[in-house]
Protein backbone atom coordinates (compact mmCIF):
# COMPACT_ATOMS: atom_id res chain seq x y z
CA UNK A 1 86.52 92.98 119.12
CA UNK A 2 87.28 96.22 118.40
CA UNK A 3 87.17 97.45 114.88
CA UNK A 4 87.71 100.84 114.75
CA UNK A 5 91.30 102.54 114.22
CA UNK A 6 92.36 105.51 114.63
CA UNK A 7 93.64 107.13 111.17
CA UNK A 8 93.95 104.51 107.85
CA UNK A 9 97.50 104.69 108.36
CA UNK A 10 96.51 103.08 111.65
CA UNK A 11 94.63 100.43 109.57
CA UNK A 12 97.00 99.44 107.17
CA UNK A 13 100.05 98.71 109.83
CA UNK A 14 101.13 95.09 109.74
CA UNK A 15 98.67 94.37 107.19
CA UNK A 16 99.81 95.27 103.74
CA UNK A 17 103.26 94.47 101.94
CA UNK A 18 105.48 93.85 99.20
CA UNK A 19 104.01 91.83 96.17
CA UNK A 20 100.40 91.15 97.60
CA UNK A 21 97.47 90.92 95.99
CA UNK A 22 95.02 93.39 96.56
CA UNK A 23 91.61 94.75 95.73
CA UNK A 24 90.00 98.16 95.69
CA UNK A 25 86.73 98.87 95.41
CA UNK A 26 85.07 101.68 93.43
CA UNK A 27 84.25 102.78 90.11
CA UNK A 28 86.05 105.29 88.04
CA UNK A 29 85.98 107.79 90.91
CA UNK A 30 82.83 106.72 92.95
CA UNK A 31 82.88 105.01 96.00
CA UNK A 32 86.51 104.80 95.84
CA UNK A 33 88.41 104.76 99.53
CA UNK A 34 90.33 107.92 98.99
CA UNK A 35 92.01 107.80 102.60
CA UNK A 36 92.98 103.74 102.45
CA UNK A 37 94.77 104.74 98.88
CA UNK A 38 96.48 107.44 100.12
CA UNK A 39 97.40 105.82 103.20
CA UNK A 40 98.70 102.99 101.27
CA UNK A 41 100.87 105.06 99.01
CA UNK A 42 102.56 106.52 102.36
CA UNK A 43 103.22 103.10 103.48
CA UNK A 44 106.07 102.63 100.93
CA UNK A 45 104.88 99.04 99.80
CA UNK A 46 105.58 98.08 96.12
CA UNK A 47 105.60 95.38 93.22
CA UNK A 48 101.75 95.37 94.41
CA UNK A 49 99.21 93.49 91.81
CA UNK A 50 95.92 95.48 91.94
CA UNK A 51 92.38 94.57 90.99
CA UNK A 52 90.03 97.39 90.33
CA UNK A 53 87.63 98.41 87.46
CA UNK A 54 89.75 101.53 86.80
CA UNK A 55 93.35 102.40 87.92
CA UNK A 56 92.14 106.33 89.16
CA UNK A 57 93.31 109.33 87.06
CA UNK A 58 96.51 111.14 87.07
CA UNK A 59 96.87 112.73 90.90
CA UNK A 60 94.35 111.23 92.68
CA UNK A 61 93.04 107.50 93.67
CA UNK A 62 95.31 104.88 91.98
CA UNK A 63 96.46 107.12 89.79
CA UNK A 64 98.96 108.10 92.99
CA UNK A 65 100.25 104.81 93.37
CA UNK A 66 101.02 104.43 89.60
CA UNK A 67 103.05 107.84 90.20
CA UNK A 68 105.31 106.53 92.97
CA UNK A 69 105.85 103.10 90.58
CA UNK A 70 104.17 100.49 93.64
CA UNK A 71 101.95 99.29 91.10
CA UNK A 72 103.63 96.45 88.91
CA UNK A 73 100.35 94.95 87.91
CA UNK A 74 96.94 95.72 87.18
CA UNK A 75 93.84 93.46 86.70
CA UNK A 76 90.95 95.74 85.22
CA UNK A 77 87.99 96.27 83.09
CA UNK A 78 88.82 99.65 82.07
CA UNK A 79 91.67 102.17 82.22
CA UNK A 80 91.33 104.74 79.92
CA UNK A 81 91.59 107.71 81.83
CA UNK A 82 94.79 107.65 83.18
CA UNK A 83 97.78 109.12 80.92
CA UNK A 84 100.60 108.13 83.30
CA UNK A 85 98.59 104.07 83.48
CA UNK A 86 99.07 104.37 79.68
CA UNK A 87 102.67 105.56 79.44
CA UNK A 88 103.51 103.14 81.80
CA UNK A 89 101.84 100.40 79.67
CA UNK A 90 103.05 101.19 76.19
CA UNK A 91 106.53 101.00 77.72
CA UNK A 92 106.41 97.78 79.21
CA UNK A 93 106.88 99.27 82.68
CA UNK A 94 103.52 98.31 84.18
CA UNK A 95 101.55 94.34 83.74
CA UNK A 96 97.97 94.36 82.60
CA UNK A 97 95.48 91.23 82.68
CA UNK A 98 92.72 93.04 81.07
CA UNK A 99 89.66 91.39 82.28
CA UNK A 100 85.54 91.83 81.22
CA UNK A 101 83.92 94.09 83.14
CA UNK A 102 81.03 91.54 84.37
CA UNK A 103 83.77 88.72 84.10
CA UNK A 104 85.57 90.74 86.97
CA UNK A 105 82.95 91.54 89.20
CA UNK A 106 82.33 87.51 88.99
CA UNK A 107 85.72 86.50 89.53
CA UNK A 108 85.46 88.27 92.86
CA UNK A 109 82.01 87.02 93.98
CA UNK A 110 82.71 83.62 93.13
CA UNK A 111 85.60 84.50 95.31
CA UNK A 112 84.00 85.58 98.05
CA UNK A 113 81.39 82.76 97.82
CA UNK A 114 84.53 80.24 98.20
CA UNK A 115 83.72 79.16 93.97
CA UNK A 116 87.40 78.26 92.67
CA UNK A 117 86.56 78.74 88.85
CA UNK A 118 83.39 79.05 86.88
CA UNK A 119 82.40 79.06 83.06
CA UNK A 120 81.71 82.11 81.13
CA UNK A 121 81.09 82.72 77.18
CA UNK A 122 82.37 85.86 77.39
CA UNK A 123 86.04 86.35 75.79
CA UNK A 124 85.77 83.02 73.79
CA UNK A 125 87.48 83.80 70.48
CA UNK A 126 89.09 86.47 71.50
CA UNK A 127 92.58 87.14 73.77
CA UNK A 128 90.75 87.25 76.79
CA UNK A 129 90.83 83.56 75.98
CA UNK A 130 94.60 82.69 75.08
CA UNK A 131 95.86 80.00 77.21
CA UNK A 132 92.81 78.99 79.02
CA UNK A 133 90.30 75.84 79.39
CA UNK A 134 87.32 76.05 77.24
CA UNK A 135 84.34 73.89 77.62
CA UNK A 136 81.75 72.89 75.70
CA UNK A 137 77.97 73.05 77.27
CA UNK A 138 74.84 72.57 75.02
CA UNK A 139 76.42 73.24 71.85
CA UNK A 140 78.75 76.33 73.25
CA UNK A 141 81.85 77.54 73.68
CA UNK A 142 82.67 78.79 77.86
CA UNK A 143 85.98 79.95 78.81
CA UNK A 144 86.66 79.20 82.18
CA UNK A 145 87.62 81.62 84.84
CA UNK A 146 89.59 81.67 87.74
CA UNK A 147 88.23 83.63 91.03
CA UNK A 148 89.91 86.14 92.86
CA UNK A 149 91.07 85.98 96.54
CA UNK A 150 93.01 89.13 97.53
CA UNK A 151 95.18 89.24 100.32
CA UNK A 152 93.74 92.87 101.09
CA UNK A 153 90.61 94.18 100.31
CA UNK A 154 90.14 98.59 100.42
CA UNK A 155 86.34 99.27 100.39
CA UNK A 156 84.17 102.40 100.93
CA UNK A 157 80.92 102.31 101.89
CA UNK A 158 79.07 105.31 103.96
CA UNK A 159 78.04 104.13 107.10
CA UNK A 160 79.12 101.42 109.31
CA UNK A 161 78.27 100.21 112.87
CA UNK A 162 81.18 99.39 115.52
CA UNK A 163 80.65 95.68 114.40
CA UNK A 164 81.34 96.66 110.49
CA UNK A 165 78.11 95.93 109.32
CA UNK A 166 77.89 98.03 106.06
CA UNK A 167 75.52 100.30 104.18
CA UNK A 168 76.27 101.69 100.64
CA UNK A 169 75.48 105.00 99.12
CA UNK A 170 73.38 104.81 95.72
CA UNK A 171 76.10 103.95 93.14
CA UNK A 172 78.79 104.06 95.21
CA UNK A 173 78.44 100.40 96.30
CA UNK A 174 79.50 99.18 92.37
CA UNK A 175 82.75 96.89 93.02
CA UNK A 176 83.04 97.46 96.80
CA UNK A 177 80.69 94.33 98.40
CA UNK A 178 82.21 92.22 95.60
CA UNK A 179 85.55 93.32 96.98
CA UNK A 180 84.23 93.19 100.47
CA UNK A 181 83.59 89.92 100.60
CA UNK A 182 86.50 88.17 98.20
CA UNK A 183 89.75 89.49 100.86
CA UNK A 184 91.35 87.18 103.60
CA UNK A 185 91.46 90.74 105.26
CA UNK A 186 88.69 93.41 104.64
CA UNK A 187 89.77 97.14 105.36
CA UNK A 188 86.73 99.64 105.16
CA UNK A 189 86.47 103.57 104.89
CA UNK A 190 83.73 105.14 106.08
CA UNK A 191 81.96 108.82 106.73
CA UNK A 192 80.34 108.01 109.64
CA UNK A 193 80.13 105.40 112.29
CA UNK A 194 77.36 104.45 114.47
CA UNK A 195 76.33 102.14 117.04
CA UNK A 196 75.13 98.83 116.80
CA UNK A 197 71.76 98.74 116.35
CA UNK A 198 71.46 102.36 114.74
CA UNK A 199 71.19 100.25 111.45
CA UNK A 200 68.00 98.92 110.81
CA UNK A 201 68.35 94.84 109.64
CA UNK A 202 67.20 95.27 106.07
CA UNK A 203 69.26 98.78 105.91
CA UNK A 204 72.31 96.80 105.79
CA UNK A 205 73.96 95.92 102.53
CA UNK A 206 77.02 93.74 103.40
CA UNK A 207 77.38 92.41 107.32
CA UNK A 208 79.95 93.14 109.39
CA UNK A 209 81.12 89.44 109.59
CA UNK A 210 83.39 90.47 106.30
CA UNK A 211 85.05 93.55 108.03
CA UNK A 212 88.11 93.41 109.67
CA UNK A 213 89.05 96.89 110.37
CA UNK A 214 87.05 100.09 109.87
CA UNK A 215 88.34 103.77 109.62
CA UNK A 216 86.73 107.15 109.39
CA UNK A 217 86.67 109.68 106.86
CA UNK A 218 84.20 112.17 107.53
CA UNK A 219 85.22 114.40 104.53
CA UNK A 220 86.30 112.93 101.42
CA UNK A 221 87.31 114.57 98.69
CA UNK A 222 84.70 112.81 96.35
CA UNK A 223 86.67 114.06 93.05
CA UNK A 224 84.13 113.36 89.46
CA UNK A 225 86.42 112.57 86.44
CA UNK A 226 84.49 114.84 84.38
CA UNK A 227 82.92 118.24 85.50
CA UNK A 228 79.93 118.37 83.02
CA UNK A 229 77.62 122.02 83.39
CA UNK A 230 74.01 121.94 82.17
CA UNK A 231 74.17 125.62 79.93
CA UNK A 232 72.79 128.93 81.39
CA UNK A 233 69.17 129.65 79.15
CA UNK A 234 70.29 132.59 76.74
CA UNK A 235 73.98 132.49 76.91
């Protein structure tokens, strides 16, 4: 079976639409799969629901698609660097389940790992957990949680092999296994593609049996939220 498309444009047709459910990996701007998300945008699909840590900056990652309004919904940890994300929120024009950081990184493992629900104490008392089931276990309170199974998955990782099995850069990996692994259909972006076998066994992060389609992008942008510059000695 042949992975390997020829643009992401090329990846996305016939796979995403209207009102799905999908998930993108990355965190803040690292490891995020730049090409997918634009390609996406260009597609022209809307009311989407999106899981992701962070919903990109203004211009660039998911920041785009909040610009062209094919966001309606967000499910995130944290969100705080995008102004147009915030307008958008503040005037009711944009749904946010605002979810824990670790509690969403479960919610899509337990996905992935076919675990309908599981118990967590974190967001008892608070409005993280309004209108669920709580449970008591040895004397404590557990909220319980639903997994997540997205319809789509977008994932970076650096290199892949013509059968999609994966390796991660450093940090980069963050959400994007997790992601990986929870879609009914797993779309991955990588900078460079080699042959099977090229990867050694225990050089590969996340096997190819979650990939459905890969696409390359030799040159990403690789944009840092926040350009920080160690002072020049005696200026």
């Amino acid at each position: 079976m042949n992975k390997l498309f020829p643009s992401a444009a090329a990846a996305l047709q016939g796979v995403v639409k209207d009102g799905q459910l999908m998930a993108v990996g990355g965190f803040g701007l690292c490891g995020i799969p730049e090409a997918l998300i634009d390609a996406l945008r260009d597609s022209g699909v809307k009311n989407l629901t999106v899981i992701s840590n962070n919903a990109g900056v203004d211009g660039f990652g998911l920041g785009r698609l909040l610009e062209t309004r094919q966001i309606k919904r967000m499910i995130s940890s944290y969100v705080g660097e995008n102004k147009e994300f915030e307008r958008q929120y503040l005037a009711g024009e944009l749904e946010l389940e605002f979810t824990p950081q670790g509690t969403l990184a479960e919610k899509l493992r337990a996905g992935g790992a076919g675990i309908p629900a599981f118990f967590t104490k974190t967001g008892v008392g608070t409005m993280v957990a309004e209108g669920k089931e709580l449970r008591e276990f040895d004397g404590e309170t557990y909220v319980m949680e639903r997994s997540l199974l997205p319809d789509v998955s977008l994932v970076k990782a650096h290199v892949a092999d013509k059968s999609g099995n994966l390796r991660f850069n450093l940090t980069a990996r963050n959400f994007n296994p997790a992601a990986a692994m929870a879609g009914k259909l797993c779309i991955v972006e990588v900078e460079k593609i080699v042959e099977v076998g090229e990867l050694a066994p225990d050089d590969i992060h996340l096997p190819g049996i979650y990939v459905n389609r890969l696409v390359l992008n030799a040159h990403p942008e690789k944009r840092i939220e926040k350009k920080t510059l160690t002072p020049t000695s005696g200026a």
